[in-house]
N, C-alpha and C. Protein backbone atom coordinates (compact mmCIF):
# COMPACT_ATOMS: atom_id res chain seq x y z
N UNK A 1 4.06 -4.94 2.85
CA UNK A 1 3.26 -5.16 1.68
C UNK A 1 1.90 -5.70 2.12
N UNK A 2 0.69 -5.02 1.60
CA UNK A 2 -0.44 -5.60 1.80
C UNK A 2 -1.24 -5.63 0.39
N UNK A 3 -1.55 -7.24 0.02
CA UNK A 3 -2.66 -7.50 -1.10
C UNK A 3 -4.11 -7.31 -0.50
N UNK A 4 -4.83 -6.79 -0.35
CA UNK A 4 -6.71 -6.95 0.17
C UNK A 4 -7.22 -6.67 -1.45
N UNK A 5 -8.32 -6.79 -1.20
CA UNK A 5 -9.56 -6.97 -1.97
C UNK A 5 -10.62 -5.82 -1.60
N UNK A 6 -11.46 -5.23 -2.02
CA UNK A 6 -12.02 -4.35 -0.67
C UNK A 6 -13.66 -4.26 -1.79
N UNK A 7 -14.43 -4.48 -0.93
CA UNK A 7 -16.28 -4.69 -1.53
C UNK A 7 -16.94 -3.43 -0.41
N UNK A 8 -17.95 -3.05 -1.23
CA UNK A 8 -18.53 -1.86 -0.41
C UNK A 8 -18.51 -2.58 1.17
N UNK A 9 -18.81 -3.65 1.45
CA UNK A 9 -18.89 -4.41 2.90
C UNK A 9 -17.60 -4.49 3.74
N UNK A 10 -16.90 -4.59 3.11
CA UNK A 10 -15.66 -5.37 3.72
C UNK A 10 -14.47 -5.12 2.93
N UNK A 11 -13.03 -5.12 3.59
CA UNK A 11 -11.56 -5.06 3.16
C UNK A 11 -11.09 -6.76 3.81
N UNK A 12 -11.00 -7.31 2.40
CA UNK A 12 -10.08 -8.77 3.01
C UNK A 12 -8.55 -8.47 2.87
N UNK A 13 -8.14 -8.36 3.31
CA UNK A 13 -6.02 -8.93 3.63
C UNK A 13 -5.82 -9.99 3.02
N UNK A 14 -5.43 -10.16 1.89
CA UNK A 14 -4.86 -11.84 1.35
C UNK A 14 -3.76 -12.09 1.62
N UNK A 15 -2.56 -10.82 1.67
CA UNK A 15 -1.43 -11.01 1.96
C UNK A 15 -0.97 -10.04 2.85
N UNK A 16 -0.39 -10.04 4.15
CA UNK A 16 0.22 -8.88 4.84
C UNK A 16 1.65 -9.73 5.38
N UNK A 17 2.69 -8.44 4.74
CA UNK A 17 3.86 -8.91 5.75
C UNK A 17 4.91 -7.62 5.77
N UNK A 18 4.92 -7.98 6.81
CA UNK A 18 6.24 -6.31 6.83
C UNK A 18 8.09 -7.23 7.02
N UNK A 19 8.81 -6.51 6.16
CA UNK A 19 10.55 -6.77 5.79
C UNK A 19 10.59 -7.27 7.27
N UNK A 20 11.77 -8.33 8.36
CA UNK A 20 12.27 -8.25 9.25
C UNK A 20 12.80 -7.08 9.58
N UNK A 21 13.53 -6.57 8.82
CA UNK A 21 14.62 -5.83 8.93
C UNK A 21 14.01 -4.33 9.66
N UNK A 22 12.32 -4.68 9.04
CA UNK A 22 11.15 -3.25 9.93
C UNK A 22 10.05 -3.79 10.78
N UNK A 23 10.19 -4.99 11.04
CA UNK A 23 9.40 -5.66 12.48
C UNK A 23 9.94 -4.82 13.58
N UNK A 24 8.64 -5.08 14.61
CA UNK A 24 9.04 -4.21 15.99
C UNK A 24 8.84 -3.06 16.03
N UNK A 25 9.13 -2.38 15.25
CA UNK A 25 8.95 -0.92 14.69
C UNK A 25 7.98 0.08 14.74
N UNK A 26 6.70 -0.88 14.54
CA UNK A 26 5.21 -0.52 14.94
C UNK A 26 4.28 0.17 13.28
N UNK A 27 5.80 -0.26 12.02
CA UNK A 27 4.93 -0.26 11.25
C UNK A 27 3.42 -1.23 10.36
N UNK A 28 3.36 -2.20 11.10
CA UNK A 28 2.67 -3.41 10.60
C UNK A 28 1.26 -2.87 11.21
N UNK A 29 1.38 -2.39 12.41
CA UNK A 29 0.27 -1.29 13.25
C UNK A 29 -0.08 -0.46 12.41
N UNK A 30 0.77 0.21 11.99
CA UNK A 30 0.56 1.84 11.43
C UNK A 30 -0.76 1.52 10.14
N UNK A 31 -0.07 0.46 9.65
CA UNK A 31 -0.39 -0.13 8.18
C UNK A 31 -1.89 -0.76 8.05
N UNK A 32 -2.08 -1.61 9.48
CA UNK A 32 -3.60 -1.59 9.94
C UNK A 32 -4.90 -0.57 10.12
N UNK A 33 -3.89 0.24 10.76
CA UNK A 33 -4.68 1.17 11.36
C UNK A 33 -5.07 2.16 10.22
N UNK A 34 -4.36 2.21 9.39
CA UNK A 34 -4.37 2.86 7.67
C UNK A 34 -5.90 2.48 7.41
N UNK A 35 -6.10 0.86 7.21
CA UNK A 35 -6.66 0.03 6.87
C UNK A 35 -8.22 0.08 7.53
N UNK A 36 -7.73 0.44 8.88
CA UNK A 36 -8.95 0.60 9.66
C UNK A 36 -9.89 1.75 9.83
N UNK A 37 -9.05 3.06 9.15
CA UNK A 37 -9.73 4.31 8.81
C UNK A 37 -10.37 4.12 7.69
N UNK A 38 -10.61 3.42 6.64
CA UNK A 38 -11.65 3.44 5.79
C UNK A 38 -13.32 2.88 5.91
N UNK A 39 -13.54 2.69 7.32
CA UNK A 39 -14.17 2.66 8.07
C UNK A 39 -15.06 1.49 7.53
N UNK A 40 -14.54 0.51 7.37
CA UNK A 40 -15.20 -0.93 7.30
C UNK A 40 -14.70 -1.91 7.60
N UNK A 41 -15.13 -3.06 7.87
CA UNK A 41 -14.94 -4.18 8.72
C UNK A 41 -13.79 -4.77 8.03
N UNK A 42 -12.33 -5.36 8.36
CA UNK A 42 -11.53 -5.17 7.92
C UNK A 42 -11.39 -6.94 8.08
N UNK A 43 -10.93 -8.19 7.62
CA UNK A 43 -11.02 -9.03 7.41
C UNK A 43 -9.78 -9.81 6.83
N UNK A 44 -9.18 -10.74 7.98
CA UNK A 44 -7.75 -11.38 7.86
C UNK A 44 -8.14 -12.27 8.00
N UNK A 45 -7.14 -13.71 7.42
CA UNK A 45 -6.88 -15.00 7.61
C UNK A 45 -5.58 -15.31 8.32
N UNK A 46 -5.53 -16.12 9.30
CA UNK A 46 -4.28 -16.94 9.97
C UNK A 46 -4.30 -17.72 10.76
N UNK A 47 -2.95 -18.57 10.38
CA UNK A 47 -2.92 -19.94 10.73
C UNK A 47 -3.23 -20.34 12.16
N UNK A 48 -3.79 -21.44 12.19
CA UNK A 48 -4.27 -21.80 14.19
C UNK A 48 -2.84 -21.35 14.67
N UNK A 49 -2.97 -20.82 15.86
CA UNK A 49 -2.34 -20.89 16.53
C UNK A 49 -1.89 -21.72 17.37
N UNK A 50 -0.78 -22.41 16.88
CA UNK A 50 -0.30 -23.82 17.55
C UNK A 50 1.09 -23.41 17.75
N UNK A 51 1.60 -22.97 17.37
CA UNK A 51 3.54 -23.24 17.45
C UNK A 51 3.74 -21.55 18.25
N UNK A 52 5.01 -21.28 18.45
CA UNK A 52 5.43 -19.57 18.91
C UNK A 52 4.94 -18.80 18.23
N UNK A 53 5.24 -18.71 16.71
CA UNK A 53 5.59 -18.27 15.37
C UNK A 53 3.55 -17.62 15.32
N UNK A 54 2.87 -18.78 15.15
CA UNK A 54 1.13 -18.40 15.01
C UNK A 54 0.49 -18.05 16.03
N UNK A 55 1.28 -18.06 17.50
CA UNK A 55 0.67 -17.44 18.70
C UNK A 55 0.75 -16.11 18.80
N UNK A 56 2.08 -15.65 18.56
CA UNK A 56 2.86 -14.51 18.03
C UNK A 56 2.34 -13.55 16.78
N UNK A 57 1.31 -13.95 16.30
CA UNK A 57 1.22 -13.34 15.06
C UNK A 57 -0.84 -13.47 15.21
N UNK A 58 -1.12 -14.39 16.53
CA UNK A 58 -2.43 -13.67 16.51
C UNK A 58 -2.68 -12.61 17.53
N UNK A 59 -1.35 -12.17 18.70
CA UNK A 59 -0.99 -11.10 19.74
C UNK A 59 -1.51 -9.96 18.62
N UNK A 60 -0.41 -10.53 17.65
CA UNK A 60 -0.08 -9.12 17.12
C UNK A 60 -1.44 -8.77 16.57
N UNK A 61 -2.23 -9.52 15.90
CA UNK A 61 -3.44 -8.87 15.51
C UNK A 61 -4.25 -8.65 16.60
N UNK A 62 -4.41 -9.00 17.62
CA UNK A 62 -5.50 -8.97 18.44
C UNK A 62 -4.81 -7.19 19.66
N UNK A 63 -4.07 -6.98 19.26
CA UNK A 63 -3.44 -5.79 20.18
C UNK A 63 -3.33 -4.64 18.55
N UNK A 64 -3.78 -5.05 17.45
CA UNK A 64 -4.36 -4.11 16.48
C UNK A 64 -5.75 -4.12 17.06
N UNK A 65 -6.47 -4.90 17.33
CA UNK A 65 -8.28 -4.77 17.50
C UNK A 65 -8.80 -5.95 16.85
N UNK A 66 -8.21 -6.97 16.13
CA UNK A 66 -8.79 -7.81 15.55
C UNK A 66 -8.79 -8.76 16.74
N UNK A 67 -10.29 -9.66 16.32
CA UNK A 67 -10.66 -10.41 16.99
C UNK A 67 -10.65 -11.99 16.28
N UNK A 68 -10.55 -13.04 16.66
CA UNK A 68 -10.88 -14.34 16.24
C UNK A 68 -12.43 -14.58 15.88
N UNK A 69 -12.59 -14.75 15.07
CA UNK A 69 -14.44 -15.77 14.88
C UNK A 69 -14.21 -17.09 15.46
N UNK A 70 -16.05 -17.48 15.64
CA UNK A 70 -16.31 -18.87 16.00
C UNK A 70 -15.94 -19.50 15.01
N UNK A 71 -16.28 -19.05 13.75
CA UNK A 71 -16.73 -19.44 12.48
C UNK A 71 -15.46 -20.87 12.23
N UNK A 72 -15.85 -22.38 11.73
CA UNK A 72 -14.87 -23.12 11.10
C UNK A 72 -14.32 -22.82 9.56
N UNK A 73 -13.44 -22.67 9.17
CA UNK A 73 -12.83 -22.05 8.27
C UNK A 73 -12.09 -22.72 7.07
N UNK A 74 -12.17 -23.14 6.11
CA UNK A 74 -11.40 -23.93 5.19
C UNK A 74 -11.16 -22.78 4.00
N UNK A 75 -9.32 -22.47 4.07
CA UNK A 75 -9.72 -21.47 3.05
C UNK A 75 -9.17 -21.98 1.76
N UNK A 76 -9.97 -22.07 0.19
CA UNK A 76 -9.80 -23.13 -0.81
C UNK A 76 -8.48 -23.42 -1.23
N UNK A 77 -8.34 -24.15 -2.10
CA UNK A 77 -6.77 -24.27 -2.50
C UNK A 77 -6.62 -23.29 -3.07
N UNK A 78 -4.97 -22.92 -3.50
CA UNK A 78 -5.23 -21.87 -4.97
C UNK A 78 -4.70 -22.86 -6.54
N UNK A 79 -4.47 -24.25 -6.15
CA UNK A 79 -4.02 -25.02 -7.06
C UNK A 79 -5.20 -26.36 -7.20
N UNK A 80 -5.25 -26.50 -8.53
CA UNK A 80 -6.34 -27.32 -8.64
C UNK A 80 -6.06 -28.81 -7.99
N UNK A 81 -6.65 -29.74 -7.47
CA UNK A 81 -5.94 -31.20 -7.21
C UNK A 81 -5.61 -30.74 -6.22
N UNK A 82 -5.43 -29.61 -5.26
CA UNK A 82 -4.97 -29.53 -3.55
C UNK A 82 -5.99 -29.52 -2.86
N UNK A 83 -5.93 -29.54 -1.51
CA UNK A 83 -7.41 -29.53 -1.03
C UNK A 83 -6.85 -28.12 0.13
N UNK A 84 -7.83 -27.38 0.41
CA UNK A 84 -7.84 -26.27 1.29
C UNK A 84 -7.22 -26.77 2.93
N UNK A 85 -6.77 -24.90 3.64
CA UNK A 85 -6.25 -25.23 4.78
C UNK A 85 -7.18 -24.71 5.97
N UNK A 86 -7.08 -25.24 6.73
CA UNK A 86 -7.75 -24.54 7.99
C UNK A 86 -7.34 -23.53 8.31
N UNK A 87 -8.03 -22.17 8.18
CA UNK A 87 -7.13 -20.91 9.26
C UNK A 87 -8.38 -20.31 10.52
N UNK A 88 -8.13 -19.42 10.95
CA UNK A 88 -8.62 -18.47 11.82
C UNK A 88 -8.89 -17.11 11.04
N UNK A 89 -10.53 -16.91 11.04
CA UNK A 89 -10.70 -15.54 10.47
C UNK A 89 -10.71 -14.68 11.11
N UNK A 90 -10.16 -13.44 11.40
CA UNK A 90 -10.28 -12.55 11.93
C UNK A 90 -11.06 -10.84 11.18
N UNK A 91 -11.18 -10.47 12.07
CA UNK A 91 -11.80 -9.09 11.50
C UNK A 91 -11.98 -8.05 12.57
N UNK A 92 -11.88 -6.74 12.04
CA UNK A 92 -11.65 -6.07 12.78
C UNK A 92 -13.16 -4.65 12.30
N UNK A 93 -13.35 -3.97 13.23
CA UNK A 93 -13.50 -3.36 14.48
C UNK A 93 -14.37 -4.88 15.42
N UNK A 94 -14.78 -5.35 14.80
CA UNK A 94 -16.30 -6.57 15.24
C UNK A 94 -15.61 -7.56 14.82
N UNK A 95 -16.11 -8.82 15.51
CA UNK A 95 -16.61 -9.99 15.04
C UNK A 95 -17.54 -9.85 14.05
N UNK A 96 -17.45 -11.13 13.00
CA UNK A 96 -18.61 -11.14 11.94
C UNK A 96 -19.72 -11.52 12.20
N UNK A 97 -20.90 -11.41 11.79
CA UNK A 97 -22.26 -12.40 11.81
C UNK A 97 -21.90 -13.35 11.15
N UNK A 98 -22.86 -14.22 11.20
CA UNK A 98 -23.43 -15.32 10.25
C UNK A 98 -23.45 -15.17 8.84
N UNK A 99 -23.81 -13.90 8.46
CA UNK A 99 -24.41 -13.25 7.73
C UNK A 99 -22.91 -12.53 7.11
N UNK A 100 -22.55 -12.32 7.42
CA UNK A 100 -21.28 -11.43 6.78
C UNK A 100 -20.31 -12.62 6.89
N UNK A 101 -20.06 -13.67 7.64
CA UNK A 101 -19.03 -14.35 7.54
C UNK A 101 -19.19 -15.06 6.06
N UNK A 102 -20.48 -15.41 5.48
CA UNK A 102 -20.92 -16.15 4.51
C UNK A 102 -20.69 -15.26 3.81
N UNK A 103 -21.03 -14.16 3.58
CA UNK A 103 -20.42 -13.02 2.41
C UNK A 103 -19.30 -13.13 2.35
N UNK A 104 -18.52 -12.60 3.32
CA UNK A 104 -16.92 -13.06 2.98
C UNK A 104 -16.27 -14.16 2.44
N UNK A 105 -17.24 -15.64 2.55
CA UNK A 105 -16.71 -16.64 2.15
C UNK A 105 -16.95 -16.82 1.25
N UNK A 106 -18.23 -16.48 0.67
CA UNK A 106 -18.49 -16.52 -0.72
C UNK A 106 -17.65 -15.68 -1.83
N UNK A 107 -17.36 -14.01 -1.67
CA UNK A 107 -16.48 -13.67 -2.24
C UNK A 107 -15.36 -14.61 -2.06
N UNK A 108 -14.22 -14.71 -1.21
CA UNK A 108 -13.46 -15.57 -1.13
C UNK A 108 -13.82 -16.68 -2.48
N UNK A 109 -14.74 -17.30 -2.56
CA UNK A 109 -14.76 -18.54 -3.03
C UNK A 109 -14.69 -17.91 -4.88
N UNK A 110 -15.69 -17.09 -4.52
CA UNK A 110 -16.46 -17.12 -6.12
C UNK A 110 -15.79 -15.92 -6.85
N UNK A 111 -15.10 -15.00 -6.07
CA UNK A 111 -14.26 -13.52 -7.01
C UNK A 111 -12.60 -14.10 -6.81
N UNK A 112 -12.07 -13.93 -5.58
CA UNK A 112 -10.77 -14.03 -5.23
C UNK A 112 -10.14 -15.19 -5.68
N UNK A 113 -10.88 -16.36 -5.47
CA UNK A 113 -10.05 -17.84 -5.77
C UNK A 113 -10.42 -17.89 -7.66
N UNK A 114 -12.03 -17.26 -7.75
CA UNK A 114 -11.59 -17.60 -9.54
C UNK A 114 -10.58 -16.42 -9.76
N UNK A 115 -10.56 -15.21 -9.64
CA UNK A 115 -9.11 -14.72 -10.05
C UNK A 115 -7.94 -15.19 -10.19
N UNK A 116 -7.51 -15.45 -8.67
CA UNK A 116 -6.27 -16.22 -8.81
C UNK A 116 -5.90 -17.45 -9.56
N UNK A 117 -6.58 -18.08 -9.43
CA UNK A 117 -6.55 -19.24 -10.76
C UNK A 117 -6.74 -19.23 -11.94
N UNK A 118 -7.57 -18.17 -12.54
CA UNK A 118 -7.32 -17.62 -13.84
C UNK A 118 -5.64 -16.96 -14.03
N UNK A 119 -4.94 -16.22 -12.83
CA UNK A 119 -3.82 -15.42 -13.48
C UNK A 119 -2.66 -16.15 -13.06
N UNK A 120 -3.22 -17.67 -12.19
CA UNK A 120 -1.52 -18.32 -12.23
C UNK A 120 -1.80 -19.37 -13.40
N UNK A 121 -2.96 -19.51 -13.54
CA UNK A 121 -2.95 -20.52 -14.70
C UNK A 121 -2.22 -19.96 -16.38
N UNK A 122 -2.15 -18.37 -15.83
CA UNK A 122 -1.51 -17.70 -17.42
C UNK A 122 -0.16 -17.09 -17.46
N UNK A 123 0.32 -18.68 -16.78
CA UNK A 123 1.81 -18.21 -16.37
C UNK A 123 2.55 -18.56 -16.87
């Protein structure tokens, strides 16, 4: 299953995860690479890599083509009264600029997070 967002600039990933039961398989690849033929800069979030589990899961993006940014990262809450988490942005064919990382964050901030909080708040 993959949720993205996709702006003439950029495809963000909000959510990617493939069943266990089809890990290994090489469909989580396939599903990227889907992703990566629409021929724009393709744009993931994930957690630092500290434990097996987040080392393991930035292999896996970085042996798709995605790369880590410099960029420091706070991505907002989606609940009001929480405060945001640190991740690792990634994106793929490139690294971002300056300039595009701030685009991305701004969507992030100002389309994606008011959405989502408009449609869990109408729950």
């Amino acid at each position: 299953m993959i949720l993205c967002w996709e702006t003439e600039e950029f495809i963000y990933i909000e959510h990617f995860c493939i069943l266990p039961e089809m890990r290994g398989k090489k469909y989580g690849q396939k599903a990227l690479e889907l992703l990566g033929g629409e021929r724009k800069t393709v744009i993931l979030e994930i957690a630092p890599p500290i434990d097996d589990v987040s080392v393991r899961r930035k292999r896996f993006y970085e042996r798709s083509g995605y790369q880590a940014n410099r960029f420091a990262h706070v991505h907002p809450p989606y609940k009001k009264g929480f405060k945001g988490h640190d991740l690792v942005v990634m994106s793929s064919p490139d690294q971002l600029s300056e300039a595009e990382y701030r685009a991305f964050n701004s969507y992030l901030s100002s389309v994606v997070m008011k959405r989502c909080l408009i449609t869990k708040s109408s729950y």
